[in-house]
PDB file of N, CA and C in Angstrom:
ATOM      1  N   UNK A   1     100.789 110.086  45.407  1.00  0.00           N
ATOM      2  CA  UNK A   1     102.233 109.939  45.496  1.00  0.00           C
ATOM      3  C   UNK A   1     102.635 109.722  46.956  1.00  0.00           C
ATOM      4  N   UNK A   2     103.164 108.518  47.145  1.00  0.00           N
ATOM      5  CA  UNK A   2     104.043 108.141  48.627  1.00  0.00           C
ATOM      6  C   UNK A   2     104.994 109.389  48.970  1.00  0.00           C
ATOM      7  N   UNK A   3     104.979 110.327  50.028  1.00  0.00           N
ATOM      8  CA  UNK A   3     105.973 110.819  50.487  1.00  0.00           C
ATOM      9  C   UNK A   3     106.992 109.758  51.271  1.00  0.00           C
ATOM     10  N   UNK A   4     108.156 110.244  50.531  1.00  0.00           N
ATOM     11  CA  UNK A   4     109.534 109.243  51.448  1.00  0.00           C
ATOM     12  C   UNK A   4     110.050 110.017  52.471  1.00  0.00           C
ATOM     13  N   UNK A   5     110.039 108.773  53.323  1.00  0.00           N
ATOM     14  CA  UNK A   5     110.820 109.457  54.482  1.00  0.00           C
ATOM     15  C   UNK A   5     112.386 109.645  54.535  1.00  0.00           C
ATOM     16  N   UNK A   6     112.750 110.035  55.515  1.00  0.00           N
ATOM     17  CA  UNK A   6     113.781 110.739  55.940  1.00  0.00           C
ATOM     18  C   UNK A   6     114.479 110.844  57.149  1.00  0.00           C
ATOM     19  N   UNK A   7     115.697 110.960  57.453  1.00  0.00           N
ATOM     20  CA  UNK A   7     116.167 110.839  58.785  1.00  0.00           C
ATOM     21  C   UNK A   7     117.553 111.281  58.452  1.00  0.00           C
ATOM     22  N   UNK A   8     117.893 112.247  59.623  1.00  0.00           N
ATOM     23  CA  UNK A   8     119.269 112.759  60.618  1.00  0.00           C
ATOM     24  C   UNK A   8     119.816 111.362  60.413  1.00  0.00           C
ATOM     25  N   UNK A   9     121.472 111.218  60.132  1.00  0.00           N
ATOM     26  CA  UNK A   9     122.294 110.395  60.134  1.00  0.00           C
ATOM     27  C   UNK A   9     122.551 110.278  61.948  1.00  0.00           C
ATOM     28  N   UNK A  10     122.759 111.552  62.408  1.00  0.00           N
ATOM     29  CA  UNK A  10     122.761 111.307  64.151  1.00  0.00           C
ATOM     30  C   UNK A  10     121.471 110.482  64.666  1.00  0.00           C
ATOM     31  N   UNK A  11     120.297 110.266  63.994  1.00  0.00           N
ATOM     32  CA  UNK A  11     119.307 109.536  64.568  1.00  0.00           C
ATOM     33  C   UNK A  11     118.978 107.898  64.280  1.00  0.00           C
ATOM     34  N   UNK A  12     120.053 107.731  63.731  1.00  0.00           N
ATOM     35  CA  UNK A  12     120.133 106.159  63.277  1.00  0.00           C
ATOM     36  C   UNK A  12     120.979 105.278  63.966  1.00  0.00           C
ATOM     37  N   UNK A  13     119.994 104.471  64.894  1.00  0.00           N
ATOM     38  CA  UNK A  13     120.596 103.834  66.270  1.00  0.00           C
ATOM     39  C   UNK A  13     120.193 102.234  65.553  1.00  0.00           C
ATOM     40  N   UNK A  14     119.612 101.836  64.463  1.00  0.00           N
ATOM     41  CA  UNK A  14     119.133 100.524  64.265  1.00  0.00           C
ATOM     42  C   UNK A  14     118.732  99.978  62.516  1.00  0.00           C
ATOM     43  N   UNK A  15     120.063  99.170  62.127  1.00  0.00           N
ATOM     44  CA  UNK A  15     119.483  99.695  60.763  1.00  0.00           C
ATOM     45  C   UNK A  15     119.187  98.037  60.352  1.00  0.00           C
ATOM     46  N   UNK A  16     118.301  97.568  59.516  1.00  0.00           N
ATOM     47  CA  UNK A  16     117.719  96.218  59.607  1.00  0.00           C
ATOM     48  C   UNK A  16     117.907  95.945  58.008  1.00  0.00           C
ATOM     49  N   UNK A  17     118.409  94.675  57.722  1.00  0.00           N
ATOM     50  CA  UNK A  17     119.032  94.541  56.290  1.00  0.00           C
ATOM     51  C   UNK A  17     117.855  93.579  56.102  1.00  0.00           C
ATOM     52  N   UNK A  18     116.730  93.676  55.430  1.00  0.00           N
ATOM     53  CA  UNK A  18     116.096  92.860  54.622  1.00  0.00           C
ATOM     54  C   UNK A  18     115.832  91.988  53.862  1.00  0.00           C
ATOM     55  N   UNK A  19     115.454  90.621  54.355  1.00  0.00           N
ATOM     56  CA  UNK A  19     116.131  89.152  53.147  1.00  0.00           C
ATOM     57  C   UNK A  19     114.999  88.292  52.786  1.00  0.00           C
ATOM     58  N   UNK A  20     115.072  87.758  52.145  1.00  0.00           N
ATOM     59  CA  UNK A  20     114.005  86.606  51.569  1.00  0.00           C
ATOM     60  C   UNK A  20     114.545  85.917  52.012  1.00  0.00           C
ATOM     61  N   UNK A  21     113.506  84.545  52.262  1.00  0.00           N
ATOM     62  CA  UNK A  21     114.207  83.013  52.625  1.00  0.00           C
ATOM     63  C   UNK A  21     115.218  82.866  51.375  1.00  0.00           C
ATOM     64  N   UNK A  22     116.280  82.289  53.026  1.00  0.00           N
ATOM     65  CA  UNK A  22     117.359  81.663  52.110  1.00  0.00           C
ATOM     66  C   UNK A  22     118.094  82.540  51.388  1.00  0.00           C
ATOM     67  N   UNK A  23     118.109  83.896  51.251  1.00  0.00           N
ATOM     68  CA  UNK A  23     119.182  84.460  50.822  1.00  0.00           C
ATOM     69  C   UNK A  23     120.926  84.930  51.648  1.00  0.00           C
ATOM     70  N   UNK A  24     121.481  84.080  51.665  1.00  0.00           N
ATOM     71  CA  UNK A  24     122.473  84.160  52.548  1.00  0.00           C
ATOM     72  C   UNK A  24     123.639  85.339  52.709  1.00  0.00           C
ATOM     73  N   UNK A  25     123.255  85.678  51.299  1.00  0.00           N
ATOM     74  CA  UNK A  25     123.927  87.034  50.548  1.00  0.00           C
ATOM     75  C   UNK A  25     123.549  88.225  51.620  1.00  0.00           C
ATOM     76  N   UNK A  26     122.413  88.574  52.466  1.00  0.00           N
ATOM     77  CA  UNK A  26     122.057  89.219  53.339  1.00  0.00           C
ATOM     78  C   UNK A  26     123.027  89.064  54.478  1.00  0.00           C
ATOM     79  N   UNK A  27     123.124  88.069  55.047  1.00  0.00           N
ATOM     80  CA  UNK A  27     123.808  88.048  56.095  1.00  0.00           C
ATOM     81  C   UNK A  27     125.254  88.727  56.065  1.00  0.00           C
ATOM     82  N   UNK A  28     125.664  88.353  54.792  1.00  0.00           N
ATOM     83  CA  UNK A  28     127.160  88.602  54.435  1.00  0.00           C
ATOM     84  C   UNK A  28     127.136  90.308  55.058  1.00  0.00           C
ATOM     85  N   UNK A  29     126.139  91.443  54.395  1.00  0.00           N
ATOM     86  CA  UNK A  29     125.618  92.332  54.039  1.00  0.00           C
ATOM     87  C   UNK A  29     125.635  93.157  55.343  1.00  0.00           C
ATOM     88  N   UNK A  30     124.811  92.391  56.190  1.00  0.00           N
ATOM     89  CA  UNK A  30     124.659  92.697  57.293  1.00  0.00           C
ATOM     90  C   UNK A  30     125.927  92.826  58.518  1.00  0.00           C
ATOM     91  N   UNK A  31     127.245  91.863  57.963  1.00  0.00           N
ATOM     92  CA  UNK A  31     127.896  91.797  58.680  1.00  0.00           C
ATOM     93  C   UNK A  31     129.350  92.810  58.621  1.00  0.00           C
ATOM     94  N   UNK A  32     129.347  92.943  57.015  1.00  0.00           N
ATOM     95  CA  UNK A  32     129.376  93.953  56.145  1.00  0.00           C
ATOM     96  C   UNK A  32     129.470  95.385  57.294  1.00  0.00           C
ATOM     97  N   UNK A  33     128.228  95.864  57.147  1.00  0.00           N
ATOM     98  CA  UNK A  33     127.788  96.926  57.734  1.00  0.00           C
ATOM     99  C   UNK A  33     128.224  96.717  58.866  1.00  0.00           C
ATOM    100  N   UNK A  34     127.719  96.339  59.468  1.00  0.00           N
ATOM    101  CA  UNK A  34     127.967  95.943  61.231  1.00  0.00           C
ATOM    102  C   UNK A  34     129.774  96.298  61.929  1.00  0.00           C
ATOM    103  N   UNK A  35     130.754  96.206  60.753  1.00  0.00           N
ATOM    104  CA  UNK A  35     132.172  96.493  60.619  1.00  0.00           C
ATOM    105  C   UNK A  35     132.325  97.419  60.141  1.00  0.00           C
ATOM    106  N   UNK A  36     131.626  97.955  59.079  1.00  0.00           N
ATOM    107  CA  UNK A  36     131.945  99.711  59.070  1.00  0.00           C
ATOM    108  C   UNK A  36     131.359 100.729  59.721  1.00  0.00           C
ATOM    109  N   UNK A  37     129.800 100.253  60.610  1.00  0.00           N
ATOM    110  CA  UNK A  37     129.583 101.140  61.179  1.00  0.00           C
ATOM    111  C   UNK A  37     129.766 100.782  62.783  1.00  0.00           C
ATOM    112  N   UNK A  38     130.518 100.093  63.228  1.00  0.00           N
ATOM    113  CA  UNK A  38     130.971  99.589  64.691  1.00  0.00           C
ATOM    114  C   UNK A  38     131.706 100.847  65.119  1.00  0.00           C
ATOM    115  N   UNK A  39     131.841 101.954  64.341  1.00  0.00           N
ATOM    116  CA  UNK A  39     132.578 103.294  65.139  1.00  0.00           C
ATOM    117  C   UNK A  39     131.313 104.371  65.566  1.00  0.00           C
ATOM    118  N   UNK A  40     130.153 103.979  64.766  1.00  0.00           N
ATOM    119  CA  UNK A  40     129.045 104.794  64.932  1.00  0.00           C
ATOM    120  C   UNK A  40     128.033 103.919  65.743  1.00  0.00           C
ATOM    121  N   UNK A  41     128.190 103.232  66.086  1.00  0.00           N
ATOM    122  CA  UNK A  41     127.388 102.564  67.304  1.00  0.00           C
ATOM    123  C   UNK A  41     125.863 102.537  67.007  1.00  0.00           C
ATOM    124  N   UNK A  42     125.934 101.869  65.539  1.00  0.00           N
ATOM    125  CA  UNK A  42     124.720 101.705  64.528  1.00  0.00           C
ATOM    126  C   UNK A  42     124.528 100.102  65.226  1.00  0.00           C
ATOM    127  N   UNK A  43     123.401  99.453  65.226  1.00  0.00           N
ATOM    128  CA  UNK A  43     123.201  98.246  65.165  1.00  0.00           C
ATOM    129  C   UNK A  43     122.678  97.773  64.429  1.00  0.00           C
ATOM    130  N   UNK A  44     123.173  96.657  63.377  1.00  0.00           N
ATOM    131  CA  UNK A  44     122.733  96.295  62.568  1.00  0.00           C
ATOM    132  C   UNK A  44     121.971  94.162  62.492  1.00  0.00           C
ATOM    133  N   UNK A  45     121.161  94.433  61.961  1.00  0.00           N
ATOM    134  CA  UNK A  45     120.573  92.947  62.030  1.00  0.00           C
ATOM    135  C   UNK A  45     120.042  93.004  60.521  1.00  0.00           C
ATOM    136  N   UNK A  46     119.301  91.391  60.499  1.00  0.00           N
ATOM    137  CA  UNK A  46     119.140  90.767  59.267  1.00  0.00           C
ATOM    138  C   UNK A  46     117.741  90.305  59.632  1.00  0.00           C
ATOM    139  N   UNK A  47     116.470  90.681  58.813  1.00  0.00           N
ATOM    140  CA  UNK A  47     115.256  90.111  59.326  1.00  0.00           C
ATOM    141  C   UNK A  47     114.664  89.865  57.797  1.00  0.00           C
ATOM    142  N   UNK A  48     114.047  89.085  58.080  1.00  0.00           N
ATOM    143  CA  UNK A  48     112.836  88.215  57.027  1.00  0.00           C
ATOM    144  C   UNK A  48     112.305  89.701  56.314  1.00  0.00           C
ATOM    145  N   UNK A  49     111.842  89.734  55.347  1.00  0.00           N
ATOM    146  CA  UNK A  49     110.959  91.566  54.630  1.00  0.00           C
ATOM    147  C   UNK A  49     110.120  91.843  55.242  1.00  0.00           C
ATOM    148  N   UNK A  50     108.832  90.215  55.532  1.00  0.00           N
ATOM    149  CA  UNK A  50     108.277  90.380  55.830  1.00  0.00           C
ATOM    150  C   UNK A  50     107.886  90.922  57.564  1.00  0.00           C
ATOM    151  N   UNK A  51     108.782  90.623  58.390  1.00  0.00           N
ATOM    152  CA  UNK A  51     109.318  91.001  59.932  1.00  0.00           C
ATOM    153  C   UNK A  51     110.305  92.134  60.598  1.00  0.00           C
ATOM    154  N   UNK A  52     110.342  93.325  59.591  1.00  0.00           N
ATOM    155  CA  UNK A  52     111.277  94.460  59.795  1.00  0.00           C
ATOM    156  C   UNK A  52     110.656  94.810  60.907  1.00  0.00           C
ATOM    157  N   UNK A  53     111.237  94.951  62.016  1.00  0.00           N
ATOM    158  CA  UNK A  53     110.878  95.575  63.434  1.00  0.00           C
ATOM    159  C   UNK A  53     110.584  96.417  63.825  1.00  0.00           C
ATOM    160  N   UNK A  54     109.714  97.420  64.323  1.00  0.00           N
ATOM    161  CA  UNK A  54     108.890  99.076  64.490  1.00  0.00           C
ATOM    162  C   UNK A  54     110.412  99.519  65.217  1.00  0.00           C
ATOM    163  N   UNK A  55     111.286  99.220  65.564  1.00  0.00           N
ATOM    164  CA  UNK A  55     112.246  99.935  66.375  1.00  0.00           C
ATOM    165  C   UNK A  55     113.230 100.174  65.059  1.00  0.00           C
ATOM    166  N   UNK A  56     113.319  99.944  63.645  1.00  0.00           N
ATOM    167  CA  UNK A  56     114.442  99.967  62.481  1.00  0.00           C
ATOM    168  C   UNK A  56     114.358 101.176  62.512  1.00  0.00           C
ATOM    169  N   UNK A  57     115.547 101.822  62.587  1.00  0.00           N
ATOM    170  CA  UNK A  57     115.408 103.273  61.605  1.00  0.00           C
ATOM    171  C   UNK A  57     115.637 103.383  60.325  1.00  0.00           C
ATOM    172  N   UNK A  58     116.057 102.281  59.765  1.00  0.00           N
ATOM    173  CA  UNK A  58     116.996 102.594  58.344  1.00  0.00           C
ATOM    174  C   UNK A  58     116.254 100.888  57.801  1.00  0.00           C
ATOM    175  N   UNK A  59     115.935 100.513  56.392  1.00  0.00           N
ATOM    176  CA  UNK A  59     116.005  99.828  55.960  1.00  0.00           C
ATOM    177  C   UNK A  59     116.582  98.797  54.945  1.00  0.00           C
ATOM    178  N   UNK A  60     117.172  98.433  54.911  1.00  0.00           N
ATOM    179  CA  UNK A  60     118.101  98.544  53.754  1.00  0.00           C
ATOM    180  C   UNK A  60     117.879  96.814  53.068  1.00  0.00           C
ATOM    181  N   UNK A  61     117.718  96.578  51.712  1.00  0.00           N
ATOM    182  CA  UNK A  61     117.265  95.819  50.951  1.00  0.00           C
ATOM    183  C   UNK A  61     117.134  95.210  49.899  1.00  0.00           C
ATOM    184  N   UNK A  62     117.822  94.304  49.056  1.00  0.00           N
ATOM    185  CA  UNK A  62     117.416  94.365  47.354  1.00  0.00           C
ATOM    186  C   UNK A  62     116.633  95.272  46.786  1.00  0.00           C
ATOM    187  N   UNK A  63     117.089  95.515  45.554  1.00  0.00           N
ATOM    188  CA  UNK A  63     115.573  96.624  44.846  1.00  0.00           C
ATOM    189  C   UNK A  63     114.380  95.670  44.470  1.00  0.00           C
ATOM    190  N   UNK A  64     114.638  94.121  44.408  1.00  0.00           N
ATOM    191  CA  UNK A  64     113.712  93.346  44.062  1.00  0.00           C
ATOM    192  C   UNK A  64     112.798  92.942  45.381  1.00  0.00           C
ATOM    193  N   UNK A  65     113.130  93.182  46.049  1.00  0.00           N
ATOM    194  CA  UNK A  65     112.470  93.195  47.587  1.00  0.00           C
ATOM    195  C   UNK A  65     111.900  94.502  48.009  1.00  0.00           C
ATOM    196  N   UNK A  66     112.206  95.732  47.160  1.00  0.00           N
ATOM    197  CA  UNK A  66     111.737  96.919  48.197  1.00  0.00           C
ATOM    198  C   UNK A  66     110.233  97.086  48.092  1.00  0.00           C
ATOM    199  N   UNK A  67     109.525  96.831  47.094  1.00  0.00           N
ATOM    200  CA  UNK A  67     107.970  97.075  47.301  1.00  0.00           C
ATOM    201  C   UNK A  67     107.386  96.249  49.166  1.00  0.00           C
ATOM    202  N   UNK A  68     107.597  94.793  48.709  1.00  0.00           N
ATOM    203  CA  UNK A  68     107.309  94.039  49.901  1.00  0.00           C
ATOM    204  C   UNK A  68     108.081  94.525  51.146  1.00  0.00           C
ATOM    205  N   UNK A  69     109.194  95.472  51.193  1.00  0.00           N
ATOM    206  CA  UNK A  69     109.625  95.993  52.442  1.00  0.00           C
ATOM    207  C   UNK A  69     109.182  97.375  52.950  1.00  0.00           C
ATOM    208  N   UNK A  70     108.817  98.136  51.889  1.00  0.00           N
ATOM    209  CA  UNK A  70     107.815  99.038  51.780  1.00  0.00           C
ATOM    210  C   UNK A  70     106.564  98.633  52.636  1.00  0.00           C
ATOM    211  N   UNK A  71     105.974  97.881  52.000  1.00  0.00           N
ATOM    212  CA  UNK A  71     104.472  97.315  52.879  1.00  0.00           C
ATOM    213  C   UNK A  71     105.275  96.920  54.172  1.00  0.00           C
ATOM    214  N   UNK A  72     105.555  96.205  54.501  1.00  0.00           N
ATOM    215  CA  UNK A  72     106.236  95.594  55.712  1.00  0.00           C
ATOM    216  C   UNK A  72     106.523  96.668  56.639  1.00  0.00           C
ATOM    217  N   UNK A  73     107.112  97.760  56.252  1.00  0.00           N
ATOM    218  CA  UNK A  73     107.185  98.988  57.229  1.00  0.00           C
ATOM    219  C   UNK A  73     107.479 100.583  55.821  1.00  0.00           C
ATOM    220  N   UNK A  74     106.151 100.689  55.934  1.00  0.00           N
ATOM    221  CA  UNK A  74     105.816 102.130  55.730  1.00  0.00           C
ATOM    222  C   UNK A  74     106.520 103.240  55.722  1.00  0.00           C
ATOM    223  N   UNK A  75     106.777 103.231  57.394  1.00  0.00           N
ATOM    224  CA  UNK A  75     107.088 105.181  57.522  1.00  0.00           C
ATOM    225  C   UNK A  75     108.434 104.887  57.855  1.00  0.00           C
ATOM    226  N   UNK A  76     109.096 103.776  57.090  1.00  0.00           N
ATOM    227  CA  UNK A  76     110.985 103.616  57.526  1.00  0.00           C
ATOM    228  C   UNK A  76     111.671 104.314  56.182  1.00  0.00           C
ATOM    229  N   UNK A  77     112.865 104.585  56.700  1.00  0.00           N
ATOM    230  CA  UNK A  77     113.690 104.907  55.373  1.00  0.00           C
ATOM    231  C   UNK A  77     114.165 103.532  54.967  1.00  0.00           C
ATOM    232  N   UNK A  78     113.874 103.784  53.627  1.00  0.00           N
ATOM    233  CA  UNK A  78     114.217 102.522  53.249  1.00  0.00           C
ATOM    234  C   UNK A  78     115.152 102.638  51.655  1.00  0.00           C
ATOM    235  N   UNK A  79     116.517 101.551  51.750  1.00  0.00           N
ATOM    236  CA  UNK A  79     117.521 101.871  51.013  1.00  0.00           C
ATOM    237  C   UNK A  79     117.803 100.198  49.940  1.00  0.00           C
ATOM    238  N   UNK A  80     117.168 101.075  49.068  1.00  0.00           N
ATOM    239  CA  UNK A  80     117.060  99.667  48.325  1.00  0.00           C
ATOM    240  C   UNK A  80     118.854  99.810  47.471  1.00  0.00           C
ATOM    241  N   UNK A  81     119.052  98.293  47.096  1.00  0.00           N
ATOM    242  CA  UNK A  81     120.377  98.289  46.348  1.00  0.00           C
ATOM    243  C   UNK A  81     120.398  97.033  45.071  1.00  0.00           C
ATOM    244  N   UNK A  82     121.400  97.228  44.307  1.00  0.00           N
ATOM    245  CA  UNK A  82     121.462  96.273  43.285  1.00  0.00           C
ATOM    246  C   UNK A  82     122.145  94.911  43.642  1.00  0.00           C
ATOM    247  N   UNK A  83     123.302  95.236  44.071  1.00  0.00           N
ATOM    248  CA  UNK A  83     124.495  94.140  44.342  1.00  0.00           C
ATOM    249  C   UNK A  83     124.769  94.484  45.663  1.00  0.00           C
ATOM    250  N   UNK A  84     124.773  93.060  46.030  1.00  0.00           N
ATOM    251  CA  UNK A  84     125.029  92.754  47.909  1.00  0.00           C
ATOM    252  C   UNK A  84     126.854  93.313  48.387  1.00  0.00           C
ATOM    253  N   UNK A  85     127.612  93.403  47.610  1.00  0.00           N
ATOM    254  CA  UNK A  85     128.820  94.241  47.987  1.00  0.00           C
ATOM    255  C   UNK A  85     129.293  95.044  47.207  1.00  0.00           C
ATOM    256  N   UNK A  86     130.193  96.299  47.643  1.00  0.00           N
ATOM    257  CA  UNK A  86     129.990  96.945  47.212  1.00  0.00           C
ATOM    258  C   UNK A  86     129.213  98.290  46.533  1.00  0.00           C
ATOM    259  N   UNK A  87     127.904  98.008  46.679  1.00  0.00           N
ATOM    260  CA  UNK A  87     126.888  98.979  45.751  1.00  0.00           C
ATOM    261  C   UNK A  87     126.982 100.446  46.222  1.00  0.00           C
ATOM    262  N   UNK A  88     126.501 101.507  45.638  1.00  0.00           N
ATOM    263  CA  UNK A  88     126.883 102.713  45.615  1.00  0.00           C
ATOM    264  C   UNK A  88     125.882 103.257  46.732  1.00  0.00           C
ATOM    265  N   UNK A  89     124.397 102.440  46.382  1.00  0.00           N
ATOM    266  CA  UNK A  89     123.412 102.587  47.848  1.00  0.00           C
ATOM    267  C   UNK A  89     123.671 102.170  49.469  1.00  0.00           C
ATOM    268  N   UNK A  90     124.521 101.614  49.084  1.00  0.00           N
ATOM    269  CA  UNK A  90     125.047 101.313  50.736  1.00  0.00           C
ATOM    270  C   UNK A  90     126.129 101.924  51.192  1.00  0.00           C
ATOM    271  N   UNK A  91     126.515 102.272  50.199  1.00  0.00           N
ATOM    272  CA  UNK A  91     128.381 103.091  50.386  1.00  0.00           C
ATOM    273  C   UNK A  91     128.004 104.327  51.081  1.00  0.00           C
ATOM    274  N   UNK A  92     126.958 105.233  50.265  1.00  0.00           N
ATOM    275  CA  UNK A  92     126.367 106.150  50.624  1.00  0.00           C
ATOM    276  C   UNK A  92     126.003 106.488  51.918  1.00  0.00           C
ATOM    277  N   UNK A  93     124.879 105.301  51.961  1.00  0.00           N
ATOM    278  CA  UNK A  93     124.574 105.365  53.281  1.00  0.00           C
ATOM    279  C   UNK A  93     125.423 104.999  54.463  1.00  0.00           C
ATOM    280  N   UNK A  94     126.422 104.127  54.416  1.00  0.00           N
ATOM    281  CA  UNK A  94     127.561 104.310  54.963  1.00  0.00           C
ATOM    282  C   UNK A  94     128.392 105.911  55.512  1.00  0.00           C
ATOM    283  N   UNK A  95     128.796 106.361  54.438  1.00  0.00           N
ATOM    284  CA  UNK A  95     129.725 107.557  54.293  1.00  0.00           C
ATOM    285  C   UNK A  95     128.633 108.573  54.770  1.00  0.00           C
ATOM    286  N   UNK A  96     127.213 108.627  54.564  1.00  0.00           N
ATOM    287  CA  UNK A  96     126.494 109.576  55.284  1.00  0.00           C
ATOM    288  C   UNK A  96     126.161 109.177  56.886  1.00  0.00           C
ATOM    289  N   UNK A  97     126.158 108.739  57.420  1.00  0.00           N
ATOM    290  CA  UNK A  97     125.782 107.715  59.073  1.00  0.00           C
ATOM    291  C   UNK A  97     127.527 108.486  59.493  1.00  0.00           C
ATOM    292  N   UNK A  98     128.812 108.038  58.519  1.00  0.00           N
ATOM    293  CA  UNK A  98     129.953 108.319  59.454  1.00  0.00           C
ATOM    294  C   UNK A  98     130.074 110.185  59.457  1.00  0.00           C
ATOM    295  N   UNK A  99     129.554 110.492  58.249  1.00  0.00           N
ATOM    296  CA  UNK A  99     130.455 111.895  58.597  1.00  0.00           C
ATOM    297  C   UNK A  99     129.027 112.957  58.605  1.00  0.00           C
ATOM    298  N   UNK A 100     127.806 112.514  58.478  1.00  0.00           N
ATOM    299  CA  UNK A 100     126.824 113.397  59.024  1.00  0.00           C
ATOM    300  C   UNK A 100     125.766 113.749  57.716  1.00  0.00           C
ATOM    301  N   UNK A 101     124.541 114.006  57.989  1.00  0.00           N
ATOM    302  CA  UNK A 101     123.610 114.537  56.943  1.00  0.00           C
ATOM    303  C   UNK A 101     122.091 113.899  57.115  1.00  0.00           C
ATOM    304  N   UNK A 102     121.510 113.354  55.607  1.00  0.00           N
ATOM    305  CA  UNK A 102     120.277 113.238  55.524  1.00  0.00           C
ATOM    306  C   UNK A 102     120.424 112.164  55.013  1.00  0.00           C
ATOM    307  N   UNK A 103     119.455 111.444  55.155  1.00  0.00           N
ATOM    308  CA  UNK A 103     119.123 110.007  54.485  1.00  0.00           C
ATOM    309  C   UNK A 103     117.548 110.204  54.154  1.00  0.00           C
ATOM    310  N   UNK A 104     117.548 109.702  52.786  1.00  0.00           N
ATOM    311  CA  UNK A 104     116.195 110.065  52.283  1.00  0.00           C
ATOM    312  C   UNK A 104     115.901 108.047  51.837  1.00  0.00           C
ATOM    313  N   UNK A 105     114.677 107.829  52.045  1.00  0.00           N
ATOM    314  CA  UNK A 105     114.315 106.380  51.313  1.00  0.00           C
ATOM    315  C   UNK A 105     112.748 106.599  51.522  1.00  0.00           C
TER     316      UNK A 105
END
């Protein structure tokens, strides 16, 4: 059994939105985020699954993408979701980053 990791909402300085070629729906996602968490001085980017960066703290991703973002980076939290706006996995992680706690992926 994979233990999932975990992370302090205060320790999330870099959170990396995960895309397949050509999904443009990511970017939206990314930019998304980037406006709700511009008060928490989160930085957010958009990278290929296969190219998630050793500096991400947070991963965040389709659920149809999370195995391959899994392999891609291991020991990240990683926040898979259904629908690119809106979804309850990103809201979350949103509302936990602004007002404090745990993030488990």
């Amino acid at each position: 059994m994979t233990r999932m990791a975990t992370i302090d909402s205060k320790d999330v300085h870099k959170i990396i939105v995960a895309c397949d070629a050509g999904m443009g729906s990511s970017v939206m996602l990314a930019s998304q985020l980037r406006k709700q968490l511009k008060s928490a001085s989160v930085q957010v980017e958009h990278t290929p699954v296969n190219s998630i960066p050793a500096d991400a703290d947070v991963v965040v991703c389709h659920a149809g993408l999370a195995a391959r973002a899994r392999q891609s980076a291991p020991d990240k939290v990683l926040v898979p979701f259904q629908v690119f706006i809106g979804d309850p996995a990103v809201t979350k992680l949103v509302n936990t980053i602004k007002s404090g706690g745990t993030i488990d992926g």
